[in-house]
Protein backbone atom coordinates (compact mmCIF):
# COMPACT_ATOMS: atom_id res chain seq x y z
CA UNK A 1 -77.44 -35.78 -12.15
CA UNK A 2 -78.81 -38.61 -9.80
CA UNK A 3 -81.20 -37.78 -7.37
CA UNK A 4 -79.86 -39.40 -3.59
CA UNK A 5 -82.30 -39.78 -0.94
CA UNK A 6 -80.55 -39.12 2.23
CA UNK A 7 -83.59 -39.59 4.43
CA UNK A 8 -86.96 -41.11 3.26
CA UNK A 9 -89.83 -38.22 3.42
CA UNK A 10 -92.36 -41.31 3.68
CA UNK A 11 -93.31 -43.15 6.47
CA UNK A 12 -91.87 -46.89 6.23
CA UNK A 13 -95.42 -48.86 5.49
CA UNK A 14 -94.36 -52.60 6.28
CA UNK A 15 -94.85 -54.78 9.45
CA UNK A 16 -91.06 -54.69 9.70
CA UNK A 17 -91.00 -51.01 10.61
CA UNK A 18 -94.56 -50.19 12.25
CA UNK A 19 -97.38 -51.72 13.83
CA UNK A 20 -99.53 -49.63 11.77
CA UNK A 21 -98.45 -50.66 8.94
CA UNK A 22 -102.76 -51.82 8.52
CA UNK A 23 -103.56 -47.87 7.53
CA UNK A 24 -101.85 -48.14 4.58
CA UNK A 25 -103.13 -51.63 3.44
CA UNK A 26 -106.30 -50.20 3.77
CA UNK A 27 -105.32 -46.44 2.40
CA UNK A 28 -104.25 -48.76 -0.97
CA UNK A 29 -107.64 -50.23 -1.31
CA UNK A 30 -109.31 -46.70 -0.75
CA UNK A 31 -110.02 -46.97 3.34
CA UNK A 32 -109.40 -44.11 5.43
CA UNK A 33 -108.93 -45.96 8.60
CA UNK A 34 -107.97 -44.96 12.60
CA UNK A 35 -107.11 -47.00 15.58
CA UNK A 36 -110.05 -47.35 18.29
CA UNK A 37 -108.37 -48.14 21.41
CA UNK A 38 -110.03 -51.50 22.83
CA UNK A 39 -109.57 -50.13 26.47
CA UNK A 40 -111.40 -47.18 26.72
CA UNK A 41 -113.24 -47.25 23.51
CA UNK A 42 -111.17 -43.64 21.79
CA UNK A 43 -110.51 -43.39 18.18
CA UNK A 44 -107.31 -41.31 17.77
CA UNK A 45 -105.90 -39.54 14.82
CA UNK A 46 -103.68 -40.34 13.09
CA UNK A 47 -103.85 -43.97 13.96
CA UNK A 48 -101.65 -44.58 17.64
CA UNK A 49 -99.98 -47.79 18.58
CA UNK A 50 -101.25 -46.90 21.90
CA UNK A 51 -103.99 -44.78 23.62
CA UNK A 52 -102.83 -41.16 25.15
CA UNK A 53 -106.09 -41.20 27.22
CA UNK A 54 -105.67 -44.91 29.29
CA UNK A 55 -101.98 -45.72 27.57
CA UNK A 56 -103.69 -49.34 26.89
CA UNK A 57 -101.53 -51.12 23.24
CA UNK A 58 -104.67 -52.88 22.31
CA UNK A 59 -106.85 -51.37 20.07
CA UNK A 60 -108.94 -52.11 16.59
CA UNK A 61 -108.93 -50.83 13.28
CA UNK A 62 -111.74 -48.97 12.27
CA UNK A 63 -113.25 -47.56 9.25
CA UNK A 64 -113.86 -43.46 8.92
CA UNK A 65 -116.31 -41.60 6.47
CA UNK A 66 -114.36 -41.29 2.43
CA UNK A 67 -116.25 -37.50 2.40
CA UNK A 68 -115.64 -34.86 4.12
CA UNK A 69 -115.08 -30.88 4.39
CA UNK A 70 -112.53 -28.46 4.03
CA UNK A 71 -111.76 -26.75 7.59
CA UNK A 72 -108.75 -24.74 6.23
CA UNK A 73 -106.55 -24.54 3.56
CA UNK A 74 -103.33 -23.36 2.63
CA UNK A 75 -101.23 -22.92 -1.09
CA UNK A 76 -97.62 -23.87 -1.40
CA UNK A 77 -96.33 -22.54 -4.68
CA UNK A 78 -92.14 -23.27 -3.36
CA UNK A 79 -90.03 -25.34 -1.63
CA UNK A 80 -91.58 -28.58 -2.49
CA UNK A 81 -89.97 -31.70 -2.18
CA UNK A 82 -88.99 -33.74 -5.29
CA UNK A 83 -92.11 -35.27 -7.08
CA UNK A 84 -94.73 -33.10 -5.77
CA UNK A 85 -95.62 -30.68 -8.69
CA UNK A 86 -96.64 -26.93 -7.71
CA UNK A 87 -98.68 -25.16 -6.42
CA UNK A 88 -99.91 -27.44 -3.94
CA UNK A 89 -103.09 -27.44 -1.71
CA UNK A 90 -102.74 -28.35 1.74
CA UNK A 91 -106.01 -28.53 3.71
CA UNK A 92 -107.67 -29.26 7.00
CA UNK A 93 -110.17 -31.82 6.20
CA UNK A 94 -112.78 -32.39 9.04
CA UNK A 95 -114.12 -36.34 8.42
CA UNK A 96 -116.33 -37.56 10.74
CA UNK A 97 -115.17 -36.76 14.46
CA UNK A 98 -111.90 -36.20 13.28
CA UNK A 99 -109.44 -33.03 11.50
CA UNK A 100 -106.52 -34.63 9.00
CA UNK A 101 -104.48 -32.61 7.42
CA UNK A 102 -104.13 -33.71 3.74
CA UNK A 103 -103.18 -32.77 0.41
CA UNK A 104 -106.26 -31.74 -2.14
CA UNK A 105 -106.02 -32.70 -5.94
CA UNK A 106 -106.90 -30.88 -8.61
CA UNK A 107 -108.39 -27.88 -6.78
CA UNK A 108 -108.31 -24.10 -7.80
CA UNK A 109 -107.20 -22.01 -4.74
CA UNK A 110 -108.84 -18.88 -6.49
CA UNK A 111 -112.21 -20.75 -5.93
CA UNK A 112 -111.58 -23.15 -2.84
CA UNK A 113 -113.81 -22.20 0.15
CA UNK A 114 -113.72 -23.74 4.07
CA UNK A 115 -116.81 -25.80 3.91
CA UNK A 116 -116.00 -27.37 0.51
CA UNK A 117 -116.99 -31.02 -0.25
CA UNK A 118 -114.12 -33.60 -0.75
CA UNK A 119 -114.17 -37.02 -1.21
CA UNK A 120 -111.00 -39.60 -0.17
CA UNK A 121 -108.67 -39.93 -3.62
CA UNK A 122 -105.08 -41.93 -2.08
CA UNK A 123 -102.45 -40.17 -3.60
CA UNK A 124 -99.10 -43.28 -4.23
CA UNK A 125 -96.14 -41.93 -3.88
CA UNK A 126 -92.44 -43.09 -4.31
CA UNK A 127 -92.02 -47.07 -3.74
CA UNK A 128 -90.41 -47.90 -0.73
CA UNK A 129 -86.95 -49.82 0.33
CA UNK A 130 -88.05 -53.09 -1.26
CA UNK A 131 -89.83 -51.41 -4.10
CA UNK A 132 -93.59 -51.77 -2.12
CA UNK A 133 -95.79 -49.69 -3.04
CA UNK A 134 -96.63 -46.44 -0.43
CA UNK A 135 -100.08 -44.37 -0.04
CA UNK A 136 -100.69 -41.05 1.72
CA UNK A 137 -104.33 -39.87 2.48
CA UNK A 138 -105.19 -37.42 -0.13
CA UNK A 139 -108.30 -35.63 -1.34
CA UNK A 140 -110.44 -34.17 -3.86
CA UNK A 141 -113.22 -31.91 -4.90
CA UNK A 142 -116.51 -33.67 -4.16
């Protein structure tokens, strides 16, 4: 049986498709990056093409901490999509200023506590269209 994608569960990561294509250039080399909007001066997450707070298009790149904390967590044990093994821990990461929710590798649920230590780890996932490779912010145990 051949697998079809019908609809890609990834975000398209090329500057064909998005002008943020520059998180996951940097989410490749081990960067967790954000957009700092050159207007009013806000960092947004995730990363906007614009700001919400002065709707200026200009902003920068910028550079946020690898480490962080576990806010909150969650276990998925079902329903995952195809190529993400089970059971699965989906967390609230607080880095720097900012909350991202994230996937954490290689933890234990049984013994995962809020407050935990965990340190950027980019997970790759399935190549896209034209067989680039993709990234998606992941974590693990510090």
């Amino acid at each position: 049986m051949t697998y079809v994608r019908a609809t890609d569960p990834f975000p398209l990561q090329s500057p064909e498709h998005t002008k943020l294509h520059e998180f996951y250039t940097r989410l490749a080399t081990g960067r967790l990056s954000t957009t700092k909007c050159s207007g009013c001066g806000r960092a947004a997450w995730p990363p906007r093409g614009f700001c919400a707070e002065c709707t200026s298009d200009r902003f920068e790149w910028v550079d946020l901490p690898t480490e962080g904390t576990v806010h909150g967590f969650s276990v998925q044990e079902t329903g995952l999509p195809p190529g993400f093994d089970a059971p699965r821990v989906f967390a609230i990461i607080t880095v720097g200023a900012h909350r991202i929710f994230s996937i954490v590798h290689g933890a234990d649920a049984a013994t995962l506590a809020v407050g935990a230590r965990v340190r950027l780890a980019p997970m790759q996932v399935a190549n896209g269209p034209k067989d680039q490779p993709r990234w998606l912010p992941a974590f693990t145990l510090a």
